[in-house]
Protein backbone atom coordinates (compact mmCIF):
# COMPACT_ATOMS: atom_id res chain seq x y z
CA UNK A 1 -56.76 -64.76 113.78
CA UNK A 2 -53.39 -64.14 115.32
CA UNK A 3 -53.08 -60.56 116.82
CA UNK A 4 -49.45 -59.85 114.76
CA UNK A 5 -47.85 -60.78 117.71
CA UNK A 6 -47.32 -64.11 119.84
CA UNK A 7 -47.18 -64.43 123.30
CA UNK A 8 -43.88 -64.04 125.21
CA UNK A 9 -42.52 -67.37 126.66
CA UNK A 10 -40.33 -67.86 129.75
CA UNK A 11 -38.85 -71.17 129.41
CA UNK A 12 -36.99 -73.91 131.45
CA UNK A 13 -35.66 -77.24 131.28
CA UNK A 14 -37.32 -79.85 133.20
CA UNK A 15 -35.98 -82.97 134.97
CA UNK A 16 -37.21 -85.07 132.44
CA UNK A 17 -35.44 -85.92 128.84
CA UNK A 18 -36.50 -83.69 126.10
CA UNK A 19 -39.77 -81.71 128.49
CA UNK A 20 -39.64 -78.33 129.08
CA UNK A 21 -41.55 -75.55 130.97
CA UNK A 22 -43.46 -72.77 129.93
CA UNK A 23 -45.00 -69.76 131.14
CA UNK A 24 -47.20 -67.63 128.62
CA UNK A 25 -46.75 -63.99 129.07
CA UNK A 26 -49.45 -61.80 128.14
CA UNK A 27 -48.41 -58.27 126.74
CA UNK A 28 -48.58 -56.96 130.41
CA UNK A 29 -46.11 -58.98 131.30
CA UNK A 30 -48.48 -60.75 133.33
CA UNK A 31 -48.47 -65.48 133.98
CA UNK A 32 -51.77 -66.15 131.57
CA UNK A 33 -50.73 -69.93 131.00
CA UNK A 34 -48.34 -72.91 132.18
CA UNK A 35 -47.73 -75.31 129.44
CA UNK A 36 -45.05 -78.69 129.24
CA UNK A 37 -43.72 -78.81 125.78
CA UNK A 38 -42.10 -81.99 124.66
CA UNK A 39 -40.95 -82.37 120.97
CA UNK A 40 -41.71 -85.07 118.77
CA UNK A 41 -38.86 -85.75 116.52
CA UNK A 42 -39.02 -88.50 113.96
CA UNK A 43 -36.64 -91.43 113.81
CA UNK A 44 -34.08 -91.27 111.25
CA UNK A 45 -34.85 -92.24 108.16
CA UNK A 46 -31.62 -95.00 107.85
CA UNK A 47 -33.23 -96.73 111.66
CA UNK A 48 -36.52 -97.42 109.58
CA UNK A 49 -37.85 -99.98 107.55
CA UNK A 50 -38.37 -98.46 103.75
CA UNK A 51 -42.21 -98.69 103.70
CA UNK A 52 -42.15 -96.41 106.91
CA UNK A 53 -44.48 -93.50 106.10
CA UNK A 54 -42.89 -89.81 106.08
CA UNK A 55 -43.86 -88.07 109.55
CA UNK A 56 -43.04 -84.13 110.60
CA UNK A 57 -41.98 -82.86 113.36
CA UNK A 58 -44.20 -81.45 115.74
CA UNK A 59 -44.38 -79.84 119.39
CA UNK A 60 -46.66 -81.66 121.93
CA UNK A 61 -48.31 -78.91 124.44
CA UNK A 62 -49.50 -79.81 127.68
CA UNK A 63 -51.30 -77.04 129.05
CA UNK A 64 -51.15 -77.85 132.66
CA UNK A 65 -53.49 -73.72 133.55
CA UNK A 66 -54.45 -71.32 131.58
CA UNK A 67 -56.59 -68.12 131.64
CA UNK A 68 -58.99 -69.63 128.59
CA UNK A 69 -62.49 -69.60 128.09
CA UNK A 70 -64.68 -70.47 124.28
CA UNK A 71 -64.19 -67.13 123.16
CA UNK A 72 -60.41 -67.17 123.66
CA UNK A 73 -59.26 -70.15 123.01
CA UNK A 74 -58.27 -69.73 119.27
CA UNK A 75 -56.25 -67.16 119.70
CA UNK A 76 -54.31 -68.77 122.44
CA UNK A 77 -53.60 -71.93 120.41
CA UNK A 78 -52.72 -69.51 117.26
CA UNK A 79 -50.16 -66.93 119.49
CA UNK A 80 -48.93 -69.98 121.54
CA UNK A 81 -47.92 -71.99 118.39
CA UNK A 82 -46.59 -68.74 116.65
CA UNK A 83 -44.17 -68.26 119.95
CA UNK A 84 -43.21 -72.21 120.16
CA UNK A 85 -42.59 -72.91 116.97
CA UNK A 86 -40.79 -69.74 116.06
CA UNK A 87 -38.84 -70.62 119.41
CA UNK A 88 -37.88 -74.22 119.05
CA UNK A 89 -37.13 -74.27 115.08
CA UNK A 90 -33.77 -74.72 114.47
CA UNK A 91 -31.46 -75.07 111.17
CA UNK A 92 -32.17 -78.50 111.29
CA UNK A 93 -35.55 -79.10 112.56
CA UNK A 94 -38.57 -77.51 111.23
CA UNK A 95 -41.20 -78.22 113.63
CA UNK A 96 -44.67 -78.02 111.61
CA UNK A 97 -47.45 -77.55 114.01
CA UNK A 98 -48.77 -78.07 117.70
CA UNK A 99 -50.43 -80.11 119.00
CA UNK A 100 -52.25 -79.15 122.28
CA UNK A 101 -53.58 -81.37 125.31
CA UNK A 102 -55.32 -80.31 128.29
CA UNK A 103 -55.21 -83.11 130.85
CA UNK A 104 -58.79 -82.98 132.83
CA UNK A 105 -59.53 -81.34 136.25
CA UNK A 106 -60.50 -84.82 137.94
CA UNK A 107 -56.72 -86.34 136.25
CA UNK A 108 -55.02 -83.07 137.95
CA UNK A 109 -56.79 -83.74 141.30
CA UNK A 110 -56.58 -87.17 141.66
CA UNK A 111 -52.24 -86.57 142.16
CA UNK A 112 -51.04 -86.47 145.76
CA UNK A 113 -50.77 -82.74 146.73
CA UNK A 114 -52.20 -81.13 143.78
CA UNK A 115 -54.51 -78.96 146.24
CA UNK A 116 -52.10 -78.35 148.79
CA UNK A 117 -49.14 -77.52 147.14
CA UNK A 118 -48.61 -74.23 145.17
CA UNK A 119 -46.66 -74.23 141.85
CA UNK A 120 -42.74 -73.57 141.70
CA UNK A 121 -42.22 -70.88 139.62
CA UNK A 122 -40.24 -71.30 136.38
CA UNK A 123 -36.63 -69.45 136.65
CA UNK A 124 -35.78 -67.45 133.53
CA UNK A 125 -33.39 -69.20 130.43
C-alpha cells in the first residue's frame, strides 16, 4: 500500500528522443533508485487503420539500480508510479500506468566499462 506519499524525483533529459533520467529520492533526501523513463504514446487515431484496437498511454521504467529487496518492492513500484505519473500527466495526456523493467545483472555487465566506470550524476530540472 502506498505510504500517502511518493517518492521525490530528480529528473533530466537524456540524449536520446523522448528518454529521460531519474533519480528516486527517499524522504531523507537520500539516491535509493536510478530509473530511464520513456513514454509510450499511441499513434493518432486519423494515422491508423479503423479496426486498430484502442491503446493508453503508459510510462515504460527502466530501473537501471535500486535499493530493493522482496519485501520492498511493492511499495517502490506503487510510490514510483504515484511520482511518474503524477509528474508526466499533462492536459493532454493521461498516462494510465507503469510499466517496470529491470534489465539483468549479466545484460548490465556484459557493456564495455560497466565495472570501471562510475555513474554521472543527474543535474537538477
Amino acid at each position: 500500500m502506498v505510504k500517502n506519499n511518493a517518492y521525490n524525483l530528480r529528473l533530466a533529459k537524456t540524449l536520446f528522443e523522448n528518454t529521460y533520467a531519474a533519480h528516486v529520492l527517499n524522504d531523507n533526501k537520500d539516491v535509493i533508485g536510478k530509473l530511464r523513463i520513456v513514454p509510450s504514446i499511441p499513434l493518432d487515431r486519423s494515422v491508423l487503420p479503423e479496426n486498430a484496437p484502442v491503446v493508453s498511454p503508459f510510462l515504460l521504467v527502466i530501473v537501471d539500480d535500486a535499493d530493493i529487496n522482496k519485501d520492498n518492492l511493492i511499495d517502490f513500484e506503487e510510490r514510483v508510479s504515484y511520482a511518474l505519473l503524477k509528474r508526466f500527466s499533462t492536459e493532454t495526456v493521461a498516462f494510465q500506468h507503469c510499466q517496470f523493467y529491470y534489465p539483468s545483472p549479466a545484460f548490465i555487465f556484459e557493456q564495455p566499462g560497466a565495472t570501471d566506470t562510475p555513474l554521472d550524476p543527474i543535474p537538477v530540472m
